[in-house]
PDB file of N, CA and C in Angstrom:
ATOM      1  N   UNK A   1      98.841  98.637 112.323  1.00  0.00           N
ATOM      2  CA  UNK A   1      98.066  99.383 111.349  1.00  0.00           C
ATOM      3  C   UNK A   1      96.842  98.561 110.964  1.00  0.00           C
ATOM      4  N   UNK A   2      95.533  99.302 110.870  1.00  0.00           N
ATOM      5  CA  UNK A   2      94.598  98.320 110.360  1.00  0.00           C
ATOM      6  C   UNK A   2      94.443  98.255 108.962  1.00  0.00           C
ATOM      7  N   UNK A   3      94.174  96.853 108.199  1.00  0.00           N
ATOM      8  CA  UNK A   3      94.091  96.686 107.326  1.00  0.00           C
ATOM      9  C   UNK A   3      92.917  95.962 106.879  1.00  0.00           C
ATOM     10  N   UNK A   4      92.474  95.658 105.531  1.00  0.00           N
ATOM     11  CA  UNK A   4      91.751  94.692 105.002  1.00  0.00           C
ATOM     12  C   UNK A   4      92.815  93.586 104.337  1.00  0.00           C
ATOM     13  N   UNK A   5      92.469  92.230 104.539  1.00  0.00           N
ATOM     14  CA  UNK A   5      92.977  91.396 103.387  1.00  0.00           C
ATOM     15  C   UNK A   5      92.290  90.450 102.988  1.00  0.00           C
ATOM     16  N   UNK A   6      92.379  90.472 101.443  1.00  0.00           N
ATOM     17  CA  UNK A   6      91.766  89.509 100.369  1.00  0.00           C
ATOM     18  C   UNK A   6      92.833  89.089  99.643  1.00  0.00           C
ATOM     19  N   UNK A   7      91.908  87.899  99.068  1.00  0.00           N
ATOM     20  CA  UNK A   7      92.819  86.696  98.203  1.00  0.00           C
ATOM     21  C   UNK A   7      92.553  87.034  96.969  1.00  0.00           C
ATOM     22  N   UNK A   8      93.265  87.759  96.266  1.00  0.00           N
ATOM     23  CA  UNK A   8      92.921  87.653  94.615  1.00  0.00           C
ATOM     24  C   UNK A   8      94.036  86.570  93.897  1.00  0.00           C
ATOM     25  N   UNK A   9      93.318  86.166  93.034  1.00  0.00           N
ATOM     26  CA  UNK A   9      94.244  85.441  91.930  1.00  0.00           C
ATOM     27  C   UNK A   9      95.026  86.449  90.783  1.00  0.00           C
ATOM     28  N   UNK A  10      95.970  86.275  91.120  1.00  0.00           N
ATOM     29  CA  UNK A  10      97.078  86.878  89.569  1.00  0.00           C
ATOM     30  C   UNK A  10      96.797  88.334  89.927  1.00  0.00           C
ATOM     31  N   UNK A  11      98.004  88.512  89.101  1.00  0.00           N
ATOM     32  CA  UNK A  11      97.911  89.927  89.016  1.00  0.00           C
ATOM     33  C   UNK A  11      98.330  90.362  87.373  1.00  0.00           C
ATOM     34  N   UNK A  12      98.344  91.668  87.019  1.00  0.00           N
ATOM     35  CA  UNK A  12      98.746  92.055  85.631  1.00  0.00           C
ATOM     36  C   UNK A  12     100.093  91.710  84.697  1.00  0.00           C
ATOM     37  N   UNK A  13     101.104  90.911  85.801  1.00  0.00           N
ATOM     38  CA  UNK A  13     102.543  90.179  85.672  1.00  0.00           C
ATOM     39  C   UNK A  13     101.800  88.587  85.014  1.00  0.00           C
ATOM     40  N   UNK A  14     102.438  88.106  83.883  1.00  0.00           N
ATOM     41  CA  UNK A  14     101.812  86.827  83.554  1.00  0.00           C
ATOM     42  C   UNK A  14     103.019  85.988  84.547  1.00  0.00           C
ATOM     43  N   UNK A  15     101.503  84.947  84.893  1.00  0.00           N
ATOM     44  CA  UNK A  15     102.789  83.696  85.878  1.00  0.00           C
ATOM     45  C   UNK A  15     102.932  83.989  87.364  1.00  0.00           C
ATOM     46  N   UNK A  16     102.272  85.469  87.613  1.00  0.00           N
ATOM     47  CA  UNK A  16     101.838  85.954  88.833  1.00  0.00           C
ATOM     48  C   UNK A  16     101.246  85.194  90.108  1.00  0.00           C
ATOM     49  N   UNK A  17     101.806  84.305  91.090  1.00  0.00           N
ATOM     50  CA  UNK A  17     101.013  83.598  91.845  1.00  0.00           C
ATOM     51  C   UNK A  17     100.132  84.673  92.490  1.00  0.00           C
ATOM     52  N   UNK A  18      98.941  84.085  93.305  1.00  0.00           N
ATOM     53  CA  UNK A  18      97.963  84.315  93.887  1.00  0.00           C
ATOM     54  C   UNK A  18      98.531  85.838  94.972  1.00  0.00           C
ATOM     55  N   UNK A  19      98.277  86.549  95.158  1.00  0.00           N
ATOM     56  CA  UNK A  19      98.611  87.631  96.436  1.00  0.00           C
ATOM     57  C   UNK A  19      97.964  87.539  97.442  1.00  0.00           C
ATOM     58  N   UNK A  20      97.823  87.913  98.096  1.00  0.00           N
ATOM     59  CA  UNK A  20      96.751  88.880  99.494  1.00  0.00           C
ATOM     60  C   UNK A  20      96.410  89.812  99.267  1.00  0.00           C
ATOM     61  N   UNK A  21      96.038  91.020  98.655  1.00  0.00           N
ATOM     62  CA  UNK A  21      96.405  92.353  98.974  1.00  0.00           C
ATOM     63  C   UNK A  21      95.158  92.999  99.875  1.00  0.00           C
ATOM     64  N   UNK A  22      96.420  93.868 100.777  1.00  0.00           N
ATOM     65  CA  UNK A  22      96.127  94.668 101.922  1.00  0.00           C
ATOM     66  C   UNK A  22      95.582  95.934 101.652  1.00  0.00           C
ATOM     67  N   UNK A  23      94.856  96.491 102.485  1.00  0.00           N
ATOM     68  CA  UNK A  23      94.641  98.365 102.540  1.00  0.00           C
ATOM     69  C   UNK A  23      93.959  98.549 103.622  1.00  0.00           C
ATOM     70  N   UNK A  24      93.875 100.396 103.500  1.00  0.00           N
ATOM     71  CA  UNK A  24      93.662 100.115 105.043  1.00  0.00           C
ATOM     72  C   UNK A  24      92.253 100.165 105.962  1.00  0.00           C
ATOM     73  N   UNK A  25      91.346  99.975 106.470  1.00  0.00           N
ATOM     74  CA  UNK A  25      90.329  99.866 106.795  1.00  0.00           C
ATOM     75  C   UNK A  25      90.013 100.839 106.778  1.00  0.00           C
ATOM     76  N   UNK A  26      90.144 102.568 106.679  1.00  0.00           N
ATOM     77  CA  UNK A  26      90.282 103.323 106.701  1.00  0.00           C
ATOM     78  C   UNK A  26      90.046 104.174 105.428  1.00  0.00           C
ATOM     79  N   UNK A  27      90.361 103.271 104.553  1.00  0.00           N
ATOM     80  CA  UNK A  27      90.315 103.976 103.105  1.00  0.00           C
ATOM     81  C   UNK A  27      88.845 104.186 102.508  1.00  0.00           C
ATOM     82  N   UNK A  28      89.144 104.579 101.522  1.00  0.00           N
ATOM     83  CA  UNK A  28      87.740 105.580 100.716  1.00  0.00           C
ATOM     84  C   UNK A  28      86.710 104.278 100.259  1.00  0.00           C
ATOM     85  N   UNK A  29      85.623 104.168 100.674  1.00  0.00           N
ATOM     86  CA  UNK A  29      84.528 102.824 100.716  1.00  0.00           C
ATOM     87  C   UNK A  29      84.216 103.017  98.953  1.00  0.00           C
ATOM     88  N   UNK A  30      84.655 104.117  98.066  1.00  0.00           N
ATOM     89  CA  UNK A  30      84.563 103.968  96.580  1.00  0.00           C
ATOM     90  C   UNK A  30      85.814 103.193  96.064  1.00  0.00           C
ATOM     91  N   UNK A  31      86.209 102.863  96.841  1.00  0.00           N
ATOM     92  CA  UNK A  31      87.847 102.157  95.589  1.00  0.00           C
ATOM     93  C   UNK A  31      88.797 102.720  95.736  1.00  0.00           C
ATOM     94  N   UNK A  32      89.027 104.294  95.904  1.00  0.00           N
ATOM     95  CA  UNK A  32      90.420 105.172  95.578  1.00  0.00           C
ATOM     96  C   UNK A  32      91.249 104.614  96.233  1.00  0.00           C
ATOM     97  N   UNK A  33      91.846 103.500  96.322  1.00  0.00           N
ATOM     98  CA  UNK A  33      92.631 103.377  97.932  1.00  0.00           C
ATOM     99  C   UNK A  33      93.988 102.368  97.109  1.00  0.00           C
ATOM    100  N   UNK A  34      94.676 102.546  97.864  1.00  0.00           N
ATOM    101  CA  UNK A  34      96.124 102.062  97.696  1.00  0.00           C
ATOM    102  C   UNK A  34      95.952 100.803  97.725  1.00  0.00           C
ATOM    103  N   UNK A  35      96.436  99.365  97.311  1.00  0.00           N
ATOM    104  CA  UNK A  35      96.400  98.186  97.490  1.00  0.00           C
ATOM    105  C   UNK A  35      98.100  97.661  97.954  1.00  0.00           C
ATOM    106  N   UNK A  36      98.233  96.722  98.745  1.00  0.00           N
ATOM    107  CA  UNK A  36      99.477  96.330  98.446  1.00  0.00           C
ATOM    108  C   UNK A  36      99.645  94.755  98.992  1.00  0.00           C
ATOM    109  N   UNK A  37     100.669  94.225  98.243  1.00  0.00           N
ATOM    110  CA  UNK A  37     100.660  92.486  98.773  1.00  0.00           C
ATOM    111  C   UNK A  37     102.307  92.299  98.731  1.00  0.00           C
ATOM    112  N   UNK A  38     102.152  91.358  99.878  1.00  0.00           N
ATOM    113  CA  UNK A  38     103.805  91.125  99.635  1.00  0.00           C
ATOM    114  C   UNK A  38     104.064  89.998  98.672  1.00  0.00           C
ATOM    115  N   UNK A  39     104.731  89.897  97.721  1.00  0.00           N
ATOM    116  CA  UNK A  39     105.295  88.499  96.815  1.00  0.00           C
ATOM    117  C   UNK A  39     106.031  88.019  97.401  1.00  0.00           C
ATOM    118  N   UNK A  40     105.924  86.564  96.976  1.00  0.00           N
ATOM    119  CA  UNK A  40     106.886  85.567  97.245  1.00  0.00           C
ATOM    120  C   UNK A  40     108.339  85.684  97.433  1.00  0.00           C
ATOM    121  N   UNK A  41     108.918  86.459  96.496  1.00  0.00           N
ATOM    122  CA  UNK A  41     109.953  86.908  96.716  1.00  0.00           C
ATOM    123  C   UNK A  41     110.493  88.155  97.832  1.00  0.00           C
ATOM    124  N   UNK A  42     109.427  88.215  98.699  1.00  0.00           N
ATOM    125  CA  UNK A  42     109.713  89.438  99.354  1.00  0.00           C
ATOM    126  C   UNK A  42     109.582  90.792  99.188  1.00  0.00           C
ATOM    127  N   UNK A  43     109.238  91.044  97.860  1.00  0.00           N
ATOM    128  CA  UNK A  43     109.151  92.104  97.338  1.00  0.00           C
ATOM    129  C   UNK A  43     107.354  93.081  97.676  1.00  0.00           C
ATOM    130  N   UNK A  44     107.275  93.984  97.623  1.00  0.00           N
ATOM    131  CA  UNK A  44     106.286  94.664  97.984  1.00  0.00           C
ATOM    132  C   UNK A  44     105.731  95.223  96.457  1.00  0.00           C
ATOM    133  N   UNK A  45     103.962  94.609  96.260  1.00  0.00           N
ATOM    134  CA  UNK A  45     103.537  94.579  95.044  1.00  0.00           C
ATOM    135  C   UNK A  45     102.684  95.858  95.402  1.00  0.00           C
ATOM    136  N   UNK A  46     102.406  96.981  94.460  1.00  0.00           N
ATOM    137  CA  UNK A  46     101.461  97.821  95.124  1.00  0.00           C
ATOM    138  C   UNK A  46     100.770  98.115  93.622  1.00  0.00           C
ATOM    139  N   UNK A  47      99.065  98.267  93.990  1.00  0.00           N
ATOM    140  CA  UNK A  47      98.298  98.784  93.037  1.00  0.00           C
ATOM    141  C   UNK A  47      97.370  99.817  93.118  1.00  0.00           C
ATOM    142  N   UNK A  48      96.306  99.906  91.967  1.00  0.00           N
ATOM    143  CA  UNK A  48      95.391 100.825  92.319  1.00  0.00           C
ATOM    144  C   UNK A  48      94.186 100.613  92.608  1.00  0.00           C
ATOM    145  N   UNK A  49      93.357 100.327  93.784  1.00  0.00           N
ATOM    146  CA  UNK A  49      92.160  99.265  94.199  1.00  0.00           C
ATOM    147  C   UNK A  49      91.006  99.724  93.187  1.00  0.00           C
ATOM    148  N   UNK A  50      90.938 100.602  92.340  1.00  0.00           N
ATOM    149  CA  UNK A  50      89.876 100.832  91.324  1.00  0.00           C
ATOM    150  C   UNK A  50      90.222 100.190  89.668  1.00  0.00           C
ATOM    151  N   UNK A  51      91.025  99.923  89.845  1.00  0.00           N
ATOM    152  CA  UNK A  51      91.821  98.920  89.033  1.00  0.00           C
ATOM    153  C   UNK A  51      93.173  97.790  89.024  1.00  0.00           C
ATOM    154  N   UNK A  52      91.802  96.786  89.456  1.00  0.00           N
ATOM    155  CA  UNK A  52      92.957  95.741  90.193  1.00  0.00           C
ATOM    156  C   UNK A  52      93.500  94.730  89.066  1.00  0.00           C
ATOM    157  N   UNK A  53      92.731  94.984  87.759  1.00  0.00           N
ATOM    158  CA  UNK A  53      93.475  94.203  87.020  1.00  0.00           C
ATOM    159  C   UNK A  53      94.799  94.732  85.874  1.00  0.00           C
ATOM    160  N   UNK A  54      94.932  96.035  86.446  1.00  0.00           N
ATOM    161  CA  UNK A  54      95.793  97.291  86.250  1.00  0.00           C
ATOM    162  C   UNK A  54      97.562  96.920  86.073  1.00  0.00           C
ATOM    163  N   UNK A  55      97.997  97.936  86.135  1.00  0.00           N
ATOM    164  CA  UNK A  55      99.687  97.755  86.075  1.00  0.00           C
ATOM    165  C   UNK A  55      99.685  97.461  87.725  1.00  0.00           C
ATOM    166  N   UNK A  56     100.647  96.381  88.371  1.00  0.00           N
ATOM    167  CA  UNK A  56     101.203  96.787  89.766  1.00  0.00           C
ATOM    168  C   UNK A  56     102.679  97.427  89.701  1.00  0.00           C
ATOM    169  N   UNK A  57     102.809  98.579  90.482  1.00  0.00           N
ATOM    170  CA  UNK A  57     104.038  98.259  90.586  1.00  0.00           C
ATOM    171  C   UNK A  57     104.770  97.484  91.761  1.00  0.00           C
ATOM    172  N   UNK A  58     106.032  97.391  92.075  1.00  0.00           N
ATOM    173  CA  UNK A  58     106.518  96.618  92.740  1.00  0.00           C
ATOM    174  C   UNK A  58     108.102  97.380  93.439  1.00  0.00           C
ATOM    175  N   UNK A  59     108.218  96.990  94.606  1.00  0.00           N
ATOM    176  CA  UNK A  59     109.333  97.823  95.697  1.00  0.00           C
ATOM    177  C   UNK A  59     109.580  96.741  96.495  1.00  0.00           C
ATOM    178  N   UNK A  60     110.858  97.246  96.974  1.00  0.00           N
ATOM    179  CA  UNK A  60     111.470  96.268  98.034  1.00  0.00           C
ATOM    180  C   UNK A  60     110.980  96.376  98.827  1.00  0.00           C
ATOM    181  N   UNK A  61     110.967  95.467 100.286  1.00  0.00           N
ATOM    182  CA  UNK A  61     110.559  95.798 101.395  1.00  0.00           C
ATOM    183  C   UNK A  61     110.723  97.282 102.008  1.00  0.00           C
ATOM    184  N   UNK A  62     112.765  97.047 102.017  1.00  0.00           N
ATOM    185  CA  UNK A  62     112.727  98.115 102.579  1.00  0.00           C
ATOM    186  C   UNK A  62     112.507  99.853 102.322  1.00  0.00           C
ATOM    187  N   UNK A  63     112.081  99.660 100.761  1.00  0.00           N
ATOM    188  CA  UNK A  63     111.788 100.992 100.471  1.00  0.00           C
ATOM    189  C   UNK A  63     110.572 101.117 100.680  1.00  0.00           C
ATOM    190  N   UNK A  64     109.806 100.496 100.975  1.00  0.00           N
ATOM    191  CA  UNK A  64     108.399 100.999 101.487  1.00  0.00           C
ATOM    192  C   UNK A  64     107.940 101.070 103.115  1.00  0.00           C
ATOM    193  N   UNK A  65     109.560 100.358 103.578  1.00  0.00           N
ATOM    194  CA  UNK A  65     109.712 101.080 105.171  1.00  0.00           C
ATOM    195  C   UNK A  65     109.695 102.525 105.718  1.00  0.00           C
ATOM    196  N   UNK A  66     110.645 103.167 103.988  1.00  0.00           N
ATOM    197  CA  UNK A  66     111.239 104.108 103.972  1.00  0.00           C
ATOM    198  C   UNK A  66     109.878 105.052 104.128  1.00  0.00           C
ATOM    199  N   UNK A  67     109.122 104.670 102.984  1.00  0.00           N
ATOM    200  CA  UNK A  67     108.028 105.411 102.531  1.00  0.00           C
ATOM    201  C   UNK A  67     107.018 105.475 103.809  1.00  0.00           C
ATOM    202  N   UNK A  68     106.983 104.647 104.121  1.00  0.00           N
ATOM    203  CA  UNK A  68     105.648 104.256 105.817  1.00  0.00           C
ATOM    204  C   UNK A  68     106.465 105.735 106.750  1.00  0.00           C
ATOM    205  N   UNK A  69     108.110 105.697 106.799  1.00  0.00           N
ATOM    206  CA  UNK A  69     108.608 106.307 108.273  1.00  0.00           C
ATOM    207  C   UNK A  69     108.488 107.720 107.873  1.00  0.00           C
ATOM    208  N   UNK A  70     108.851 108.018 106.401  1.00  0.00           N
ATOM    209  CA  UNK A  70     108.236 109.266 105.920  1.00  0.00           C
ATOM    210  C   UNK A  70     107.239 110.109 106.211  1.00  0.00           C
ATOM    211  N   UNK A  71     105.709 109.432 105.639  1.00  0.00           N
ATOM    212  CA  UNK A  71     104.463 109.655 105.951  1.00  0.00           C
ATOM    213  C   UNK A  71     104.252 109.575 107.725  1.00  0.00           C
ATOM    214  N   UNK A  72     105.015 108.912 108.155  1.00  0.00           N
ATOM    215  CA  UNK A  72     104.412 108.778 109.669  1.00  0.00           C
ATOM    216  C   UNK A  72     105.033 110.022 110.653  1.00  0.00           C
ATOM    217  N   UNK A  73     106.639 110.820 109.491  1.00  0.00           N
ATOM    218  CA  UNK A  73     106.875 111.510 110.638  1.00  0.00           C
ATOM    219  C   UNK A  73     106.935 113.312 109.824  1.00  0.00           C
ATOM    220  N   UNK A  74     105.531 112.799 109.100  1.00  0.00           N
ATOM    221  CA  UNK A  74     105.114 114.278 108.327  1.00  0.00           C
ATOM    222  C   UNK A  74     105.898 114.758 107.281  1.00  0.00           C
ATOM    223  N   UNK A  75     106.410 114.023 106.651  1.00  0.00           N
ATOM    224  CA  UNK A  75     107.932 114.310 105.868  1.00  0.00           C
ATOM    225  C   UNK A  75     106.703 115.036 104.341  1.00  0.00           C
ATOM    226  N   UNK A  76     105.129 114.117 104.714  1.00  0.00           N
ATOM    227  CA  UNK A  76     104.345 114.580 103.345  1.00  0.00           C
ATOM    228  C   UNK A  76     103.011 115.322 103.498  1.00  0.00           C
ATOM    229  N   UNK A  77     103.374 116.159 105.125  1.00  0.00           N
ATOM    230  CA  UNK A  77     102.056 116.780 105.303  1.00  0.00           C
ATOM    231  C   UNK A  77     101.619 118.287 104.685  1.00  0.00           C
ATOM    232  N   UNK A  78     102.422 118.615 103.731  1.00  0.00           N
ATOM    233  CA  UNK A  78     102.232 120.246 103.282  1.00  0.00           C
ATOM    234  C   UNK A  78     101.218 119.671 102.075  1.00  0.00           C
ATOM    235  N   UNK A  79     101.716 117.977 100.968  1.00  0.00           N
ATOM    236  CA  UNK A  79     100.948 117.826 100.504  1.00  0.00           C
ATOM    237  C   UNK A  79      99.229 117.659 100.118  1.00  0.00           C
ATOM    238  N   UNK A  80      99.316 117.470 101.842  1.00  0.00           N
ATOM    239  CA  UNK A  80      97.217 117.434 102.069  1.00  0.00           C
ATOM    240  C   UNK A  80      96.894 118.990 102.626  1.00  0.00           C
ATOM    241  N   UNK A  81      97.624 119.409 102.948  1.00  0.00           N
ATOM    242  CA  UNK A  81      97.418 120.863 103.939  1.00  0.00           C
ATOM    243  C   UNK A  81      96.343 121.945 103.222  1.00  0.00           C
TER     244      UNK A  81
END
């Protein structure tokens, strides 16, 4: 999948180490776009790239496997239709 990644410091969690967060090269050149970084702990941090100093929320790996195999096998295409 193509992505962008940057280094931001902290996130809206105090004590937050540094992330990566990813999106996808693909996304809207105004901001609207999904952000996501993996934490240290493994866990999958996701935000809103028009507000990055915003709430993140946060998911396990594997539920955002879940969410990727979803979207990939149309489980959410009536929603854009």
């Amino acid at each position: 999948m193509a992505h962008e990644e940057r280094e931001v410091g902290g996130a809206s969690e105090a004590g937050q180490p540094s992330l990566i967060w990813r999106k996808s090269r693909r996304s809207n050149p105004n901001g609207a776009c999904v952000e996501m970084a993996r934490r240290p702990d493994g866990r999958i941090a996701v935000r809103d790239s028009k507000d990055p100093s915003g709430p993140v929320l946060t998911y396990a790996a594997a539920e955002i496997a879940e969410l990727v195999d979803a979207i990939k096998s149309g489980e959410f295409d009536d929603l854009i239709a």
